[in-house]
C-alpha atoms as a PDB file:
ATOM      1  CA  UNK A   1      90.414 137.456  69.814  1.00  0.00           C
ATOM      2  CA  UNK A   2      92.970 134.591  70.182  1.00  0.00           C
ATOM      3  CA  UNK A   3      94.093 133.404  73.556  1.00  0.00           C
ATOM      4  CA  UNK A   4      97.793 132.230  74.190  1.00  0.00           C
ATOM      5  CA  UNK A   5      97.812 129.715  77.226  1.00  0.00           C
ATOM      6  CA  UNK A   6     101.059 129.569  78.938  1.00  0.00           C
ATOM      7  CA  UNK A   7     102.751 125.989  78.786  1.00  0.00           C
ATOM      8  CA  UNK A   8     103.737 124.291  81.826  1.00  0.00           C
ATOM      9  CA  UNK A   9     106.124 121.671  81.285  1.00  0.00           C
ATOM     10  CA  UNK A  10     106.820 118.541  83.543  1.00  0.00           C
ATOM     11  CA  UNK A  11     109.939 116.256  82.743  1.00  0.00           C
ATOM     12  CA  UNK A  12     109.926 112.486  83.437  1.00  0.00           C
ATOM     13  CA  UNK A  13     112.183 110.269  85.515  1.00  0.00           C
ATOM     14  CA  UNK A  14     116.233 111.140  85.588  1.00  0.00           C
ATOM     15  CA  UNK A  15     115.780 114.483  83.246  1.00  0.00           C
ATOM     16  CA  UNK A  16     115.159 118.077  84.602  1.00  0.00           C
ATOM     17  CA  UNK A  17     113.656 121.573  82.961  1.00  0.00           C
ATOM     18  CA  UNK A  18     116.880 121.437  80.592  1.00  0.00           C
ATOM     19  CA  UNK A  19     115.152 118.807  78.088  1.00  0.00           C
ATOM     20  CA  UNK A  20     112.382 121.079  77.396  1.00  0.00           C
ATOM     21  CA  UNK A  21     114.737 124.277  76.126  1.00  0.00           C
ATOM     22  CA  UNK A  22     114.550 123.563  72.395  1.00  0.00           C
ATOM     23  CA  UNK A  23     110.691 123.143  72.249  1.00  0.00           C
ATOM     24  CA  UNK A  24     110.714 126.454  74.432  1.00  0.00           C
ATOM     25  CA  UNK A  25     112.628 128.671  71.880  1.00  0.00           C
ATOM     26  CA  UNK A  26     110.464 127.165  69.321  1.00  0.00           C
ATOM     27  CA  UNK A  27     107.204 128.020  70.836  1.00  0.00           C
ATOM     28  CA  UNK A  28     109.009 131.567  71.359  1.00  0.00           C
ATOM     29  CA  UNK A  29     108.748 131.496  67.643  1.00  0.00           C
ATOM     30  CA  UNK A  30     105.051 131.216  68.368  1.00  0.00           C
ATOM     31  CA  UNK A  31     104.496 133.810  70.462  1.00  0.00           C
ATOM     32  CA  UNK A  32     103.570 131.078  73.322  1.00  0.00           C
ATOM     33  CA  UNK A  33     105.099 131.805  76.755  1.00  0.00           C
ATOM     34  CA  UNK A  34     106.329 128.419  78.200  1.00  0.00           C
ATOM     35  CA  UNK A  35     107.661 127.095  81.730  1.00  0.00           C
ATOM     36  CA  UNK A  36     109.532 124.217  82.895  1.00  0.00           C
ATOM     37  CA  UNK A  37     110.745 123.482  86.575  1.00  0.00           C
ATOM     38  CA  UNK A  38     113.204 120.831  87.931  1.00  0.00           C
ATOM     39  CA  UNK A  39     111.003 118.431  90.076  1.00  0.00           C
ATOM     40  CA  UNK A  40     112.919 117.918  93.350  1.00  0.00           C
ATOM     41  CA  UNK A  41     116.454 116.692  93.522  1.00  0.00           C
ATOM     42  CA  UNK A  42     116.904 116.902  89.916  1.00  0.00           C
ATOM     43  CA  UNK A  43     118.452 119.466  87.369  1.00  0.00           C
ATOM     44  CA  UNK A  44     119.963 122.744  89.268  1.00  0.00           C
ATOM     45  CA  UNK A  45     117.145 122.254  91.944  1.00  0.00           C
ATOM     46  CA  UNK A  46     118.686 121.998  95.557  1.00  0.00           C
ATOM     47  CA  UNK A  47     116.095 120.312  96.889  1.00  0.00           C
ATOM     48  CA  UNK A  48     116.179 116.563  98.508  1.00  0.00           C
ATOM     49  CA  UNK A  49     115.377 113.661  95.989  1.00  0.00           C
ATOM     50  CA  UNK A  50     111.661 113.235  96.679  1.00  0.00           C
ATOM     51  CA  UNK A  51     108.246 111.066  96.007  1.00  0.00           C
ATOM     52  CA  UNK A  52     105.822 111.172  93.990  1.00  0.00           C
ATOM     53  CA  UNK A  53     103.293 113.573  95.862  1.00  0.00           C
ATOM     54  CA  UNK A  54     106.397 116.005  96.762  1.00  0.00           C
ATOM     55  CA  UNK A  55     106.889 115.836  93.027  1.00  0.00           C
ATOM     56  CA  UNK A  56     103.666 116.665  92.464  1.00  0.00           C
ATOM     57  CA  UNK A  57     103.136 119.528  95.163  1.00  0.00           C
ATOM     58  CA  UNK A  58     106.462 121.406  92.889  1.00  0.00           C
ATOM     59  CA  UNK A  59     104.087 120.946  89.906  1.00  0.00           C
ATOM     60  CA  UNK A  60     101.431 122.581  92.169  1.00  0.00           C
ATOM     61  CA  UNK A  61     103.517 125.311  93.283  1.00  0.00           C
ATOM     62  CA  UNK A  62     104.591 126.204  90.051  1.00  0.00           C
ATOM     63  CA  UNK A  63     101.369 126.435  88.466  1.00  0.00           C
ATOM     64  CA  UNK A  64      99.523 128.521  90.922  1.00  0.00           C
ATOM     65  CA  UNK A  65     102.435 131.205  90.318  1.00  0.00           C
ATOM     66  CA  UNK A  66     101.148 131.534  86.474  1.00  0.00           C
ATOM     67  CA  UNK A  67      98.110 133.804  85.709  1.00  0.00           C
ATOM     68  CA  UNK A  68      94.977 132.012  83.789  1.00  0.00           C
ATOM     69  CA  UNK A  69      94.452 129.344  82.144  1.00  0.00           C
ATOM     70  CA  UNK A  70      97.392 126.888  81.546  1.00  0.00           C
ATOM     71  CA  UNK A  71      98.267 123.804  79.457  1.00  0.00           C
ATOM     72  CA  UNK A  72      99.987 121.368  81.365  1.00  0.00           C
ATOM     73  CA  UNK A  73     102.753 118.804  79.661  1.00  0.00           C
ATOM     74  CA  UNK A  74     104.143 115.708  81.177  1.00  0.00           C
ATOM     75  CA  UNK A  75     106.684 113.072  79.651  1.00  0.00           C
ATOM     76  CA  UNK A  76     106.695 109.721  80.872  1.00  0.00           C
ATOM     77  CA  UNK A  77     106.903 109.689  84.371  1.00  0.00           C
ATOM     78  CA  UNK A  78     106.147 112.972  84.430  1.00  0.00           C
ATOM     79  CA  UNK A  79     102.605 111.866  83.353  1.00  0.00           C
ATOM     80  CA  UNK A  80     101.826 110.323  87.119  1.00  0.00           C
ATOM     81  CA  UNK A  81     103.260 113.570  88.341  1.00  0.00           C
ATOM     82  CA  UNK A  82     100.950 115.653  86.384  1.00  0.00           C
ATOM     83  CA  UNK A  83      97.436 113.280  87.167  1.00  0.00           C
ATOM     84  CA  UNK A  84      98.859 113.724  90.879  1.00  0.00           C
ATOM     85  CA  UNK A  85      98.927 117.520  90.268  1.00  0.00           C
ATOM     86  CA  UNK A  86      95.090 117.462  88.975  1.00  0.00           C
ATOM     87  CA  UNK A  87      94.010 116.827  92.453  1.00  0.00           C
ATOM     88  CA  UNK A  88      94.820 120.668  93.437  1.00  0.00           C
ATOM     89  CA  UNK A  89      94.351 122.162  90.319  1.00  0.00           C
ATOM     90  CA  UNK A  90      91.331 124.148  88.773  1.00  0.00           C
ATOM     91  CA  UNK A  91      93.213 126.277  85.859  1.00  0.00           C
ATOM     92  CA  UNK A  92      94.516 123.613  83.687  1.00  0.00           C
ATOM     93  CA  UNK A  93      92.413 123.661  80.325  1.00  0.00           C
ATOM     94  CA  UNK A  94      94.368 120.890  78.694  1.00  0.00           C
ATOM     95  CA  UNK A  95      96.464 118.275  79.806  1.00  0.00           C
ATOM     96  CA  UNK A  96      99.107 116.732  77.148  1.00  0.00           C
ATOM     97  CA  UNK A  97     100.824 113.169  77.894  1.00  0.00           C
ATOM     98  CA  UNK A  98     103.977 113.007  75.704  1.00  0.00           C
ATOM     99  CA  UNK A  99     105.326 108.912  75.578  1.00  0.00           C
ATOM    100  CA  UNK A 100     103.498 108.923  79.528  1.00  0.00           C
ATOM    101  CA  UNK A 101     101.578 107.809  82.227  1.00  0.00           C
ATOM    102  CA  UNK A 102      97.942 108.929  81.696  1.00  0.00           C
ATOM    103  CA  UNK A 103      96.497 107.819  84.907  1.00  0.00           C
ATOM    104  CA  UNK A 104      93.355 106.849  87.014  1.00  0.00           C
ATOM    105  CA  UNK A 105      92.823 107.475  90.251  1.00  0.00           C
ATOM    106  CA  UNK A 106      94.481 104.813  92.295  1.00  0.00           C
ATOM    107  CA  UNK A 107      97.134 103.880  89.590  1.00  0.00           C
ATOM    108  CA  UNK A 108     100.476 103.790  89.396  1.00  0.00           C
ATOM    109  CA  UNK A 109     103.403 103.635  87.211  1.00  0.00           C
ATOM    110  CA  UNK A 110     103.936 100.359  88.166  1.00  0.00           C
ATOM    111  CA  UNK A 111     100.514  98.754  88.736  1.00  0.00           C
ATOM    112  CA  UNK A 112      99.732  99.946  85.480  1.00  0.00           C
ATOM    113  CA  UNK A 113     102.545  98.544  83.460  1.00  0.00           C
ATOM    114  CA  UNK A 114     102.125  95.513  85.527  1.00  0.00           C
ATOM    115  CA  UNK A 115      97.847  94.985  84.431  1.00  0.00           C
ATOM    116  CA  UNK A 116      99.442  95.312  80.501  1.00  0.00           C
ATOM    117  CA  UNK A 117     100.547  92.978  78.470  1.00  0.00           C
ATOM    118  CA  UNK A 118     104.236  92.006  78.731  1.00  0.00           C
ATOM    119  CA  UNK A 119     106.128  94.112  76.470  1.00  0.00           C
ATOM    120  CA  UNK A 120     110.334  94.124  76.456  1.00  0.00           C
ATOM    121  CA  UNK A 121     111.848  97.840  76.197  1.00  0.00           C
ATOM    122  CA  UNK A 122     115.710  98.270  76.743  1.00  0.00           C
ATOM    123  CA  UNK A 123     115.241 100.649  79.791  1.00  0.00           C
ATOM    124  CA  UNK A 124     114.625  97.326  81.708  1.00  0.00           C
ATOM    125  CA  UNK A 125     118.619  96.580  81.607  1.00  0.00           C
ATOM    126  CA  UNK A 126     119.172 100.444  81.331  1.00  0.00           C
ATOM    127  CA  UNK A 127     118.172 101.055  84.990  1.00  0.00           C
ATOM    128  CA  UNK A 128     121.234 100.599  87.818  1.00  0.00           C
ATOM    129  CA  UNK A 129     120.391 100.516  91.601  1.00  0.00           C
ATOM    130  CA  UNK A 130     121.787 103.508  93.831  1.00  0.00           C
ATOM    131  CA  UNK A 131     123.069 102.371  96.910  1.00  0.00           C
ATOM    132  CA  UNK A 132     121.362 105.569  99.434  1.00  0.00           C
ATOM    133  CA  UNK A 133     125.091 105.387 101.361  1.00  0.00           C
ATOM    134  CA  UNK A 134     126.987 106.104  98.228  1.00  0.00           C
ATOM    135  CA  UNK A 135     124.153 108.394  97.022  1.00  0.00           C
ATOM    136  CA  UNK A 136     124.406 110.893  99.895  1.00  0.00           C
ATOM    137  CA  UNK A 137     128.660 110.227 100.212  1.00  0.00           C
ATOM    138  CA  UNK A 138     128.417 112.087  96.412  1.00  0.00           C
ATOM    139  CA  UNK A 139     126.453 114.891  97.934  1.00  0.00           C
ATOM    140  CA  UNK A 140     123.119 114.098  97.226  1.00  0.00           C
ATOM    141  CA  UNK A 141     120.066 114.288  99.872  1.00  0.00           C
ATOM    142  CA  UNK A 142     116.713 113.067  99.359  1.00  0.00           C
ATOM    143  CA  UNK A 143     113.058 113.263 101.560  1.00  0.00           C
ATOM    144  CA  UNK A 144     112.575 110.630 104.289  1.00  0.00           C
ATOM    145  CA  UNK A 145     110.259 108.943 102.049  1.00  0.00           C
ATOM    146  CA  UNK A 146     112.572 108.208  99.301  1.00  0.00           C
ATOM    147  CA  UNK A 147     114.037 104.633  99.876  1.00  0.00           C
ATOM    148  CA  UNK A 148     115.372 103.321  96.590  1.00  0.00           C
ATOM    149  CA  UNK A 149     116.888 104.918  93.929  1.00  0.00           C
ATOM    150  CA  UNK A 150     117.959 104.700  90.700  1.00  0.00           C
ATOM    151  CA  UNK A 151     120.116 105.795  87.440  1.00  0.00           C
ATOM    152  CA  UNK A 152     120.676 104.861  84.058  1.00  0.00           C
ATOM    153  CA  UNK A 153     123.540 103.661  82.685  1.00  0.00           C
ATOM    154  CA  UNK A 154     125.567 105.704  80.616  1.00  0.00           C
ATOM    155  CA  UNK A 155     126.597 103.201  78.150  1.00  0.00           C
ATOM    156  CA  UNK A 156     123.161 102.067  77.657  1.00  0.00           C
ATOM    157  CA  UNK A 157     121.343 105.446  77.568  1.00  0.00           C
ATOM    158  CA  UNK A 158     121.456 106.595  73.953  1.00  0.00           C
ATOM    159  CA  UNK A 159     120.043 103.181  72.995  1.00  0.00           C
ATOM    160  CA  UNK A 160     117.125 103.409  75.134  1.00  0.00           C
ATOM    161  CA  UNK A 161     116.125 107.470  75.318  1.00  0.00           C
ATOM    162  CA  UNK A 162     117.209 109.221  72.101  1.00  0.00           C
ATOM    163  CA  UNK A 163     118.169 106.502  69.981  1.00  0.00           C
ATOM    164  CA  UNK A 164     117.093 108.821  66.903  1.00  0.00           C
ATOM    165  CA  UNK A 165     118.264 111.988  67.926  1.00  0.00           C
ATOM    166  CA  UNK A 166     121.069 113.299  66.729  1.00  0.00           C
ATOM    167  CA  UNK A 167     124.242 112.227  68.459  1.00  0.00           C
ATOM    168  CA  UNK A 168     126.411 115.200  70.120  1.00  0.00           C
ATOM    169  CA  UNK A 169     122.669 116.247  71.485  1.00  0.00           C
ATOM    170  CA  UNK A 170     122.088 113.020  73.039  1.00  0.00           C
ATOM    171  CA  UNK A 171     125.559 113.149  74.106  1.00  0.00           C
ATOM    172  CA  UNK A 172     124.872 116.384  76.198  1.00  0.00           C
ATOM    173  CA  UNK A 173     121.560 114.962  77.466  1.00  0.00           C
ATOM    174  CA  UNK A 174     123.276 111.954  78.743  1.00  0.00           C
ATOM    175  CA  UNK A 175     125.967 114.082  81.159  1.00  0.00           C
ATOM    176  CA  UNK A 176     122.779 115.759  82.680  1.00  0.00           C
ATOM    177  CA  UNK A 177     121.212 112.488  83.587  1.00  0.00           C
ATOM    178  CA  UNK A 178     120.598 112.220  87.519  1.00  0.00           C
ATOM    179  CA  UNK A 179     119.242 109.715  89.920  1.00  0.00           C
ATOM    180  CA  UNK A 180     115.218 109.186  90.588  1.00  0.00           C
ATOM    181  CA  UNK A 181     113.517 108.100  93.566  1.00  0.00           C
ATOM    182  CA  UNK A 182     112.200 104.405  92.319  1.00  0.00           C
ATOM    183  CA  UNK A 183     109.472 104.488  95.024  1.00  0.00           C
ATOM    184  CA  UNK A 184     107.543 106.988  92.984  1.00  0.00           C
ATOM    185  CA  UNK A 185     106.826 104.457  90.458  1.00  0.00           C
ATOM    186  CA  UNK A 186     104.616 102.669  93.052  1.00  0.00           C
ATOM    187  CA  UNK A 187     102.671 105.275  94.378  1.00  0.00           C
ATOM    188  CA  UNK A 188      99.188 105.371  93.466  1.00  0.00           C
ATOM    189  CA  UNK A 189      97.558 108.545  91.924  1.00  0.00           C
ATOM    190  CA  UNK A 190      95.348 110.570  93.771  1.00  0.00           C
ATOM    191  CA  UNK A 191      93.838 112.459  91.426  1.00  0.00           C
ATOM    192  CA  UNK A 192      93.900 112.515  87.367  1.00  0.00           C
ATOM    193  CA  UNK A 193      93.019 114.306  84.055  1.00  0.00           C
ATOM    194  CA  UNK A 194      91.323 111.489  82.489  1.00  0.00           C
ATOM    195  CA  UNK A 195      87.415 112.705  82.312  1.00  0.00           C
ATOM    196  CA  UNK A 196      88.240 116.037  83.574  1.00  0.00           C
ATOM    197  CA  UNK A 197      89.704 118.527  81.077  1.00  0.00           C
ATOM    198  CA  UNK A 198      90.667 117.783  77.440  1.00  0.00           C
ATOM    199  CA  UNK A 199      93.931 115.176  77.349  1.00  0.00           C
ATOM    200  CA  UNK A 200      95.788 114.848  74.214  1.00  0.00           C
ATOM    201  CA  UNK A 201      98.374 111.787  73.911  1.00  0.00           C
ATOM    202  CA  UNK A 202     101.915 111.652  71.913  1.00  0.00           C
ATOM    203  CA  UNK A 203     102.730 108.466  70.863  1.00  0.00           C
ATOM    204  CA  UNK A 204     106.073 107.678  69.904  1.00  0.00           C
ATOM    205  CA  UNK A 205     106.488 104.825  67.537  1.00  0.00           C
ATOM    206  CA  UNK A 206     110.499 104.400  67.930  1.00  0.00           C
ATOM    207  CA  UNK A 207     110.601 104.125  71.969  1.00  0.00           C
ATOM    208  CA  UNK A 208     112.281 101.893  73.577  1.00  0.00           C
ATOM    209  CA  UNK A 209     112.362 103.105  77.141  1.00  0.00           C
ATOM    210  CA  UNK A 210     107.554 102.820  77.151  1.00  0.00           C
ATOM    211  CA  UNK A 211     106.512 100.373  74.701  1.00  0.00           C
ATOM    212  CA  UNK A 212     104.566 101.691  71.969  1.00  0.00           C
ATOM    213  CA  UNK A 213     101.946  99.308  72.632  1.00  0.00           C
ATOM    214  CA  UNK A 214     101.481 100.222  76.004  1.00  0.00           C
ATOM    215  CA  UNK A 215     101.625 104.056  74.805  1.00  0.00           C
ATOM    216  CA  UNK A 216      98.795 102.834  72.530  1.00  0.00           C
ATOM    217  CA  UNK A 217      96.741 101.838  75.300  1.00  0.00           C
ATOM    218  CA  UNK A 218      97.283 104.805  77.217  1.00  0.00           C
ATOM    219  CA  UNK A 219      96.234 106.666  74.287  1.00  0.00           C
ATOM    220  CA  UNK A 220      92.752 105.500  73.987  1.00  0.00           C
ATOM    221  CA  UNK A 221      92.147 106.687  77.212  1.00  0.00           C
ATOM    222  CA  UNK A 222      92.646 110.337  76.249  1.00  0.00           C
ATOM    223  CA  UNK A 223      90.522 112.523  73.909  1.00  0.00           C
ATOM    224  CA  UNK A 224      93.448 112.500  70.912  1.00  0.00           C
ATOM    225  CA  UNK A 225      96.246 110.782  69.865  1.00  0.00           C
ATOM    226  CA  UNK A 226      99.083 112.007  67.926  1.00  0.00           C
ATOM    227  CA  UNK A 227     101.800 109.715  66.844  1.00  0.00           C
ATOM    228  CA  UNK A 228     104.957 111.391  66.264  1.00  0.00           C
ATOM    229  CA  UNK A 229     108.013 109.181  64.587  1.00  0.00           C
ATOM    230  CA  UNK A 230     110.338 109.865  67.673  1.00  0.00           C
ATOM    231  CA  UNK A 231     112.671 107.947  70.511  1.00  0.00           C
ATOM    232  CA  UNK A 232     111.287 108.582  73.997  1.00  0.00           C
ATOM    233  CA  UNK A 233     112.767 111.959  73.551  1.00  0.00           C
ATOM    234  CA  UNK A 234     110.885 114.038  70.671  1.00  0.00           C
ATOM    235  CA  UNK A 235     111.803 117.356  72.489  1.00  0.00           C
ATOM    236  CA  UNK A 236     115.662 116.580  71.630  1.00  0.00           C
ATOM    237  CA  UNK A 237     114.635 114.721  68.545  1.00  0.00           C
ATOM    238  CA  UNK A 238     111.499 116.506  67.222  1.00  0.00           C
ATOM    239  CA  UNK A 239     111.522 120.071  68.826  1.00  0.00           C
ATOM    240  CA  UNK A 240     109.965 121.747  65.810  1.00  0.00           C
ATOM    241  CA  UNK A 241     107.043 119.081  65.342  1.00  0.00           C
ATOM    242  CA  UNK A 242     106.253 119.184  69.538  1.00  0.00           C
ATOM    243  CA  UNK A 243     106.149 123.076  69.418  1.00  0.00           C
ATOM    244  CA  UNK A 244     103.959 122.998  66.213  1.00  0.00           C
ATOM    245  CA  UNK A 245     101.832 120.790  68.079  1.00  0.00           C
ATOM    246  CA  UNK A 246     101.810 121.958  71.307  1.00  0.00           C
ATOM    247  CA  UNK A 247     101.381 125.886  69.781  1.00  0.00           C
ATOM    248  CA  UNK A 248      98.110 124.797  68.328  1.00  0.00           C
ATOM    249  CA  UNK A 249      96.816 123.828  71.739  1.00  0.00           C
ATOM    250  CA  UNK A 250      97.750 126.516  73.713  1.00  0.00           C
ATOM    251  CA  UNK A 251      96.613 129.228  70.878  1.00  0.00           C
ATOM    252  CA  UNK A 252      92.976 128.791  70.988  1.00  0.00           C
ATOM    253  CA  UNK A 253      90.153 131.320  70.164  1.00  0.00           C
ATOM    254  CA  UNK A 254      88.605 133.173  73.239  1.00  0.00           C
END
């Protein structure tokens, strides 16, 4: 008898559920069911810009709602989101970290990049500071925890995210960009997958938003490593090859 796990997916800083929809049709074409949620503040959700662990309590949420067994997905930021998650979570039977942040306890974004070796990516000069005055004047309303924000610039986005995907795609993805809460970059990790249920890492050799070598690194923390020739964004990019991949993990023999 063969078991399809439901996908969960998690998107990473500035994105929302939207950059997951082509991998979703294509794992339709699998016969895997697949979900993706907006993480506060971001995409159609209505709710304030938040942290890290609010972040990570939507993750929660969202999981608990699905029946059995469930493979979780994060992309980059999304990665510290999803080791948060692990603290609450006892139905996950495989955790994938796509270009991410594969996490100990007590790391973060931040402290990790910062214990690596220096390594220049264009998402350094991407990033553009959000004044929280002119943030909320626009409409937008964040948690009380959220203190400094950022975007990316537009001009400078198809360089550093989906610098190989094709261009009136990357053109779309750039108009949905949003504003993250830079805070949770810094928070540490509570819990993590690492040593607790079966981690598989993408690696993407044409990033330029996480160095490959630091992808690398995170890699050999996790159980396998697939590289995948890809810009940060392999679910615009690569839909077909993610799917493939991610259809053969959540189709497993029961």
């Amino acid at each position: 008898m063969t078991e399809r796990r439901p996908i969960l997916f998690v998107h990473g800083a500035w994105h929302g559920a939207w950059c997951w929809t082509q991998v979703q049709a294509e794992l339709d074409r699998h016969g895997v069911a697949s979900y993706a949620i907006d993480l506060p503040g971001h995409g159609m959700s209505l709710d304030p810009l938040a942290d890290l662990y609010e972040d990570a309590g939507t993750v929660v949420a969202a999981a608990e709602a699905i029946h059995g067994d469930i493979v979780l997905v994060g992309h980059s930021y999304g990665g510290a989101v999803v080791s948060e998650a692990m603290a609450s979570l006892d139905h996950v039977s495989h955790v994938v970290f796509v270009a991410a942040f594969a996490l100990h306890v007590g790391e973060s974004v931040l402290s990790v990049l910062r214990a690596m070796p220096r390594a220049e990516v264009g998402l350094a000069k991407a990033q553009m500071a959000v004044g929280r005055d002119e943030y909320e004047r626009l409409g937008g309303a964040m948690a009380s925890t959220v203190t400094t924000l950022t975007a990316i610039d537009p001009a400078l986005a198809r360089e550093v995210l989906y610098g190989t995907t094709d261009e009136q795609v990357a053109r779309a993805a750039i108009d949905r960009l949003d504003t993250q809460a830079m805070d949770s970059f810094a928070q540490p990790v509570t819990g993590s997958a690492l040593g607790i249920v079966p981690t598989t890492y993408v690696r993407c050799t044409r990033d330029a938003a996480v160095h490959p070598s630091h992808q690398e690194a995170m890699a050999n923390r996790c159980d396998a490593d697939v590289v995948v020739d890809s810009d940060h964004s392999p679910f615009l990019g690569r839909p077909t090859v993610m799917a493939e991949l991610l259809a053969e993990l959540a189709i497993a023999s029961g």
